[in-house]
Protein backbone atom coordinates (compact mmCIF):
# COMPACT_ATOMS: atom_id res chain seq x y z
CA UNK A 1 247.56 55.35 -42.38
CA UNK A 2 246.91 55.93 -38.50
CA UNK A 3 243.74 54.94 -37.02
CA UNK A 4 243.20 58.31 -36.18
CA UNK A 5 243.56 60.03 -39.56
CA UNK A 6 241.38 57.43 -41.14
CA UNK A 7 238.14 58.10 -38.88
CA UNK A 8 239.05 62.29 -39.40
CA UNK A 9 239.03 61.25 -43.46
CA UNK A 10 235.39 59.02 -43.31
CA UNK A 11 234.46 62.06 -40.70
CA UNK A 12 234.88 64.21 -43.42
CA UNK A 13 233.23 62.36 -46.11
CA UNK A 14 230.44 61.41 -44.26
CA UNK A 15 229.97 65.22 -44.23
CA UNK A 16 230.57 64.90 -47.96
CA UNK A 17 234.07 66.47 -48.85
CA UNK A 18 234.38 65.07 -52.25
CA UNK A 19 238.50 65.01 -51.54
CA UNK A 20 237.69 62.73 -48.70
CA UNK A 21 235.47 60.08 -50.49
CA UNK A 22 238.04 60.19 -53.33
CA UNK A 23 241.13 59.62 -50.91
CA UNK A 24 238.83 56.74 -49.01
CA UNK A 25 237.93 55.48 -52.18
CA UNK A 26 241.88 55.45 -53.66
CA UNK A 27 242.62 53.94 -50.20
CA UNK A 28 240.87 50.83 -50.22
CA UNK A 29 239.80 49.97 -54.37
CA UNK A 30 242.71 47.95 -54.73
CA UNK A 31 242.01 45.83 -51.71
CA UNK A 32 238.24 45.84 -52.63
CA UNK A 33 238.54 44.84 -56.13
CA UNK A 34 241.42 42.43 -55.42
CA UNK A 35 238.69 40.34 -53.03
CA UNK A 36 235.84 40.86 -55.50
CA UNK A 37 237.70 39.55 -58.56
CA UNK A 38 238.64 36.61 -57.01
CA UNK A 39 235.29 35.62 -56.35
CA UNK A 40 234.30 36.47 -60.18
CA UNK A 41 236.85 36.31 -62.24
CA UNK A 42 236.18 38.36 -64.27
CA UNK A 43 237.60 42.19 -64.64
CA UNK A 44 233.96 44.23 -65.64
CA UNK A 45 232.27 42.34 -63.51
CA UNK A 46 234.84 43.46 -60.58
CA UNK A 47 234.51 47.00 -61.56
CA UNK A 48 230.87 47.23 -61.62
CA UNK A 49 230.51 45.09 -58.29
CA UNK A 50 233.48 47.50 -57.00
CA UNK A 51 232.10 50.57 -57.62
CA UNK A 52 229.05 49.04 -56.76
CA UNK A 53 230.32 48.78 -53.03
CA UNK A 54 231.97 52.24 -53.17
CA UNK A 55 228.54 53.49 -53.71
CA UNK A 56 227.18 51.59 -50.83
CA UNK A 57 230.28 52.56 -48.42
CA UNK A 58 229.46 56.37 -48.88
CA UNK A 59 225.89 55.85 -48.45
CA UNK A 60 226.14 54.30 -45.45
CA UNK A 61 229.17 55.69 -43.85
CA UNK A 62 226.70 56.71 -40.36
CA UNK A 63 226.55 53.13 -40.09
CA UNK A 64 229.83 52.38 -39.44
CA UNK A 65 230.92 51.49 -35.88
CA UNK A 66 234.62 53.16 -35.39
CA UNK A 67 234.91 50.17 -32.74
CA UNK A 68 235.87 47.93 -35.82
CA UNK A 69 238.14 47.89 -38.44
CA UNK A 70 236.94 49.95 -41.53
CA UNK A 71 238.92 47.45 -44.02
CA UNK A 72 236.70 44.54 -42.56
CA UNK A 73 233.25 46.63 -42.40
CA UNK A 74 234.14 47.56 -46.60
CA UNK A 75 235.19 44.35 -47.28
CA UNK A 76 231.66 42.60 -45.52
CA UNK A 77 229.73 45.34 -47.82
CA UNK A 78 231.85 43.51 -50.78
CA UNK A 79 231.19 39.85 -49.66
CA UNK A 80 227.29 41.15 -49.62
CA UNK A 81 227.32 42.37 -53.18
CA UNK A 82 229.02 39.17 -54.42
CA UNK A 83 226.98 37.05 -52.90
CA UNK A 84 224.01 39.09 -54.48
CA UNK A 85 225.72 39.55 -57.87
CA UNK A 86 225.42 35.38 -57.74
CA UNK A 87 222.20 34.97 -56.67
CA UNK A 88 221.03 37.37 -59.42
CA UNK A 89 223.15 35.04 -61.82
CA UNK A 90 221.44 32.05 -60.48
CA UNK A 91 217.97 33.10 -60.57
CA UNK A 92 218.84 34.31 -64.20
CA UNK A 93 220.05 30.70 -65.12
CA UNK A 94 216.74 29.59 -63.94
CA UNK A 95 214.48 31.52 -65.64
CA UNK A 96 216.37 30.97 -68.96
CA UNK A 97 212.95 29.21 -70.49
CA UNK A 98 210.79 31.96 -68.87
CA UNK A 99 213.28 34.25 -70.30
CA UNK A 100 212.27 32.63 -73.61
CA UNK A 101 208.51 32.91 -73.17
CA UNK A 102 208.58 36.73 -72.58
CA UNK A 103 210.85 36.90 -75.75
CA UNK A 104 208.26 34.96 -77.81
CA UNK A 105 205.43 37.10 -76.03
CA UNK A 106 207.35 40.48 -77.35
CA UNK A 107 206.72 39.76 -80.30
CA UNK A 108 203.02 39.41 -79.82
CA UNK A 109 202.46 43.18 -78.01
CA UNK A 110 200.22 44.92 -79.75
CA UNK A 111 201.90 48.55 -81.50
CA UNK A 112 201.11 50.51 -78.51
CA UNK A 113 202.29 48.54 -76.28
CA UNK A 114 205.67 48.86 -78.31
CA UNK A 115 205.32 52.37 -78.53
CA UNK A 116 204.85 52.79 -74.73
CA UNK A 117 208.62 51.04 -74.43
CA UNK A 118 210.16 52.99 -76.99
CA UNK A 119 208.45 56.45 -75.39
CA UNK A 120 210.04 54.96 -71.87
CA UNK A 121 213.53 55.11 -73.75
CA UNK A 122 213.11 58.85 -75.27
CA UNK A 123 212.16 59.77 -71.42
CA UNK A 124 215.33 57.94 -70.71
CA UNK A 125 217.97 58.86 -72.77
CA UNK A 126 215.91 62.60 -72.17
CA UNK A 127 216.53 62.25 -68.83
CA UNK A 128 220.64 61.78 -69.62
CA UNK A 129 220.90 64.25 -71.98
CA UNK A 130 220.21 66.90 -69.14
CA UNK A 131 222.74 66.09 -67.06
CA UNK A 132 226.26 67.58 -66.91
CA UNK A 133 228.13 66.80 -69.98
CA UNK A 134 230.64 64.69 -68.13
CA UNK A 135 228.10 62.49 -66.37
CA UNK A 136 226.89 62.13 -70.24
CA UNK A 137 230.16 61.11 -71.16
CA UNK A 138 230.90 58.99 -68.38
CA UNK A 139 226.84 56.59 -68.95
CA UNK A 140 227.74 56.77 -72.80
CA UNK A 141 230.86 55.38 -73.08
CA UNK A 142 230.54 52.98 -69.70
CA UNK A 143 226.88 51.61 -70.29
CA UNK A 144 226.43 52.20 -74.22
CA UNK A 145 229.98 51.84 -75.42
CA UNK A 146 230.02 48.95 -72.85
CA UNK A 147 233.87 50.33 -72.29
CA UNK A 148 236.37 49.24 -69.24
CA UNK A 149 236.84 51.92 -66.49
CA UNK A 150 240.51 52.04 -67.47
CA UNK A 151 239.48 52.74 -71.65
CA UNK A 152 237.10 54.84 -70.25
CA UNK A 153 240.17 57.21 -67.94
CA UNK A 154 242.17 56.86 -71.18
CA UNK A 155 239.55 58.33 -73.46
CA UNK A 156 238.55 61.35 -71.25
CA UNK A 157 242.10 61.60 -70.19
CA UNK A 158 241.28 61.43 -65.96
CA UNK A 159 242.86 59.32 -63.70
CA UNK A 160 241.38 55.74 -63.08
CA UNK A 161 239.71 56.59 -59.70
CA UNK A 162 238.24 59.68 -60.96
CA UNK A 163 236.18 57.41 -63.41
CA UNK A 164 235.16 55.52 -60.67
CA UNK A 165 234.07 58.26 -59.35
CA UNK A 166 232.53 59.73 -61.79
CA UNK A 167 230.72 56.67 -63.04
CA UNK A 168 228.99 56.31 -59.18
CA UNK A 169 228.01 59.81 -59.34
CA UNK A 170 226.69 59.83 -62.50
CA UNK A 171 224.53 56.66 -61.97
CA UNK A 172 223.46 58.10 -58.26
CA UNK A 173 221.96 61.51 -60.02
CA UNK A 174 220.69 59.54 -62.96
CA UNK A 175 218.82 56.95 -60.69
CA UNK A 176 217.17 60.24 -58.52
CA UNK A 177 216.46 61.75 -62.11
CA UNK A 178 214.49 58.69 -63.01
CA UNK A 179 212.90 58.26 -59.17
CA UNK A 180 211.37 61.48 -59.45
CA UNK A 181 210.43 61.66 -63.10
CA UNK A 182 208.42 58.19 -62.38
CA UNK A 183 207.81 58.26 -66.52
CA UNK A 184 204.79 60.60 -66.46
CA UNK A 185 202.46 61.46 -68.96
C-alpha cells in the first residue's frame, strides 16, 4: 500500500468509518500478532493482547505523527502491552500467598457481604443482556465459553477479523455500560 493511501485510510478512521478501521485492522493483525506471539507464546494470549492493541490504535489514532512509519508506531503500542501483559504476570506470581489469604478470607465474609458480590454479577450480566444480540454473542462465547477468536468466526459464521472486531466493540460499549452504571443502588 502507498504511503499516501494509508494516511487517507487512518484519515478516515480516525473520523470513524467502520470500513476503514476494519481495512487498517486486516492490514496490520498479521504483523501485530506475529510480534506479540513471539513474545508469549501462546495463541489466546496473542489474541487478547492483539486485539488489545487494535483497541488502543483506534483510540489513539490523533496521536499518531504521519512523520513516522505507522507499522513502527502499532508495533511500539504492541511492545507496550507485552511488556504490561508481563508485569501483570509478575506481580500475579508474587502475590500468589496474598492471593491465598484473600481466598481463605472469602470464606469468612459475612452473607451480605456475599450477597453484595453476587448482586454486582446480576448488575453485570444485566448490563450484557441489553446490548445488541451480537455483542451478547460475541462476550458469551469469547469470555464465558472461554472460545478462540477463530471457533468463535466459525460458530457465528463471520470472517476472522470481523470477530476481532466485534469482540473490541463489544468490550468498548460494555466497559462505558459499566462506567456509567457505577453499580448503583
Amino acid at each position: 500500500m502507498k504511503n499516501t493511501d494509508l494516511i487517507t485510510l487512518i484519515s478516515l478512521a480516525k473520523n470513524k468509518n467502520q470500513k476503514a478501521q476494519t481495512q487498517l485492522i486486516n492490514l496490520f493483525w498479521v504483523d501485530v500478532f506475529s510480534f506479540v506471539m513471539k513474545k508469549v507464546q501462546n495463541d489466546n494470549v496473542a489474541d487478547e493482547i492483539t486485539v488489545s492493541v487494535f483497541s488502543k490504535v483506534l483510540a489513539k489514532l490523533d496521536l499518531y505523527d504521519p512523520n513516522f512509519q505507522f507499522k513502527t508506531w502499532i508495533l511500539t503500542i504492541a511492545q507496550n502491552s507485552v511488556i504490561d501483559y508481563w508485569r501483570k504476570k509478575s506481580r500475579e506470581n508474587e502475590d500468589s500467598t496474598d492471593n491465598f489469604d484473600d481466598f481463605k478470607n472469602h470464606f469468612a465474609l459475612s452473607p451480605e457481604e456475599l450477597l453484595i458480590s453476587a448482586e454486582d454479577q446480576k448488575q453485570i450480566v444485566t448490563i450484557i443482556e441489553s446490548l445488541d444480540s451480537k455483542y451478547q454473542d460475541i462476550l458469551r462465547l469469547r469470555f464465558f465459553e472461554e472460545k478462540s477468536i477463530k471457533e468463535i468466526a466459525e460458530e457465528l459464521n463471520i470472517t476472522v477479523a470481523n470477530t476481532k472486531v466485534r469482540i473490541m466493540r463489544a468490550k468498548k460499549v460494555l466497559s462505558e455500560l459499566l462506567k456509567t452504571k457505577e453499580f448503583e443502588d
